[in-house]
C-alpha atoms as a PDB file:
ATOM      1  CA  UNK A   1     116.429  59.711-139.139  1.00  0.00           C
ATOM      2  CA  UNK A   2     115.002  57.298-141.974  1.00  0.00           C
ATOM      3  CA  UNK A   3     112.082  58.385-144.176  1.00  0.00           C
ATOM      4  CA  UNK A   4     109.991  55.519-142.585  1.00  0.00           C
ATOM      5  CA  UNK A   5     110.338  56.802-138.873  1.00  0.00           C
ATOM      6  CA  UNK A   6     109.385  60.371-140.315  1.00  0.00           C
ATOM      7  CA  UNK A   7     106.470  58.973-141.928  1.00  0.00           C
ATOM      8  CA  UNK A   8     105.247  56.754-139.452  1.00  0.00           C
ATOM      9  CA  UNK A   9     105.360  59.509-137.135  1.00  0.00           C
ATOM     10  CA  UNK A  10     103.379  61.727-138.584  1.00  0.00           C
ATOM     11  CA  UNK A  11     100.800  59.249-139.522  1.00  0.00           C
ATOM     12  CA  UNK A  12     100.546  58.019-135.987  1.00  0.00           C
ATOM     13  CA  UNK A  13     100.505  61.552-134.431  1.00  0.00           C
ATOM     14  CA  UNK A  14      99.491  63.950-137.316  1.00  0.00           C
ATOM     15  CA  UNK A  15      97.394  62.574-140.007  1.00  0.00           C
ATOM     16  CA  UNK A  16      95.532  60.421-138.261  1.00  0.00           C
ATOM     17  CA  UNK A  17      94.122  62.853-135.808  1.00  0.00           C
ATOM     18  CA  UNK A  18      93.266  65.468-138.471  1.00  0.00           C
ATOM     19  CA  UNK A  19      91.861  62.942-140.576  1.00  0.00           C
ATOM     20  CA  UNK A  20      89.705  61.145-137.835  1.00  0.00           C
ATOM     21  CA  UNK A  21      89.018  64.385-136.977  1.00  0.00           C
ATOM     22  CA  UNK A  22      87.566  65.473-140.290  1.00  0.00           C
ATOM     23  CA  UNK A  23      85.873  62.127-140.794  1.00  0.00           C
ATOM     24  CA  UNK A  24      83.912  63.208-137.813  1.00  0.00           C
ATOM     25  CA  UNK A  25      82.755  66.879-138.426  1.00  0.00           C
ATOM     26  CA  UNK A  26      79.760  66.628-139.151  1.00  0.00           C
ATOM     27  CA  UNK A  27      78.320  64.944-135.891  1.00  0.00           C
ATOM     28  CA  UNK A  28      80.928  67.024-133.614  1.00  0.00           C
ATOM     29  CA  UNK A  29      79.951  70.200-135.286  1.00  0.00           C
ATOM     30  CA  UNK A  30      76.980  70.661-132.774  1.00  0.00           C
ATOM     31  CA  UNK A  31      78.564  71.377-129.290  1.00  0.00           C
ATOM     32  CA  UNK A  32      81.631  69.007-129.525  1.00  0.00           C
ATOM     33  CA  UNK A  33      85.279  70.059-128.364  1.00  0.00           C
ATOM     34  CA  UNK A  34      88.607  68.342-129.820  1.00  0.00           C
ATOM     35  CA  UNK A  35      91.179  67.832-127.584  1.00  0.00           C
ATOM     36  CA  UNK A  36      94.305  66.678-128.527  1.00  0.00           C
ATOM     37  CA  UNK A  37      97.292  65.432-126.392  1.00  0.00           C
ATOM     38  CA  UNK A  38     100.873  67.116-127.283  1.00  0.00           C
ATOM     39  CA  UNK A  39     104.092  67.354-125.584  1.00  0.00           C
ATOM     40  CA  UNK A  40     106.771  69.653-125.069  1.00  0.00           C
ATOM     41  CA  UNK A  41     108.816  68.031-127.310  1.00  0.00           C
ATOM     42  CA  UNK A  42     106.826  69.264-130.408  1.00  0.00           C
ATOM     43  CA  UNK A  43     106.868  73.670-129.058  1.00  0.00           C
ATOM     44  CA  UNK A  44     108.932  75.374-131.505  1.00  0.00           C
ATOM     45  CA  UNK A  45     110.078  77.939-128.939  1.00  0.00           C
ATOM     46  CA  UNK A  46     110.619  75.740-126.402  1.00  0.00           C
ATOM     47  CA  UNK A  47     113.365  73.805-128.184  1.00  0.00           C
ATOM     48  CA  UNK A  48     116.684  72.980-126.532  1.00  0.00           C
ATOM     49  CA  UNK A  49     118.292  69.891-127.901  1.00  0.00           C
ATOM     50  CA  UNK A  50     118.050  67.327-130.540  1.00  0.00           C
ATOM     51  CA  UNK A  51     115.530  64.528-129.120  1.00  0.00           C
ATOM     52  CA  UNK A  52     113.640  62.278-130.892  1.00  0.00           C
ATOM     53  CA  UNK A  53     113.274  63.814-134.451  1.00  0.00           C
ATOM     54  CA  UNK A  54     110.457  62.219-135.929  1.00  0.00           C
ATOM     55  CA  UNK A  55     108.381  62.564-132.992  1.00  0.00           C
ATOM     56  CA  UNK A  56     109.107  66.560-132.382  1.00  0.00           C
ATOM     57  CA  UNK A  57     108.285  67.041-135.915  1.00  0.00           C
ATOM     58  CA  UNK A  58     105.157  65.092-135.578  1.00  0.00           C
ATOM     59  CA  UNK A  59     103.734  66.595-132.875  1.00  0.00           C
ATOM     60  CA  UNK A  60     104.811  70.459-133.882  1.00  0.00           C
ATOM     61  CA  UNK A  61     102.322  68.933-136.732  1.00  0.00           C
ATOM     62  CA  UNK A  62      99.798  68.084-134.417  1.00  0.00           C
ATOM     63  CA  UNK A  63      99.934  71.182-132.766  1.00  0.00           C
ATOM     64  CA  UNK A  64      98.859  72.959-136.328  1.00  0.00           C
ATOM     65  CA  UNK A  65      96.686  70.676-136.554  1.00  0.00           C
ATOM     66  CA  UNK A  66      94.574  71.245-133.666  1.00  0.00           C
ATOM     67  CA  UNK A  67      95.297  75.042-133.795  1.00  0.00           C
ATOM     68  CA  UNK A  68      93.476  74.562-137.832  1.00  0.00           C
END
């Protein structure tokens, strides 16, 4: 797995959510709900092979992310 794929990665499905996310508080702060989409593929416990490293990692991210 290159550094470029990890990074990419977790800009696409990571940083970008948190920080559109943040950018965004103050008018969702009223009555708003985030919802983020993840996949199986980034559970921790739920791991049973090696697929698609960048993308596991990015979405376990992701899943902090929304749990933050």
């Amino acid at each position: 797995v290159s550094a470029q794929a990890l990074a990419e990665a977790h800009a696409v499905n990571t940083a970008g959510p948190f920080l559109l996310t943040q950018a965004l508080a103050a008018r969702l702060a009223s009555a708003a709900v985030v919802v983020n989409v993840s996949s199986i593929l980034g559970s921790l416990a739920a791991r049973d092979g090696f697929y698609t490293p960048s993308y596991c990692i990015a979405k376990a991210g992701l899943n902090m992310v929304t749990r933050l």
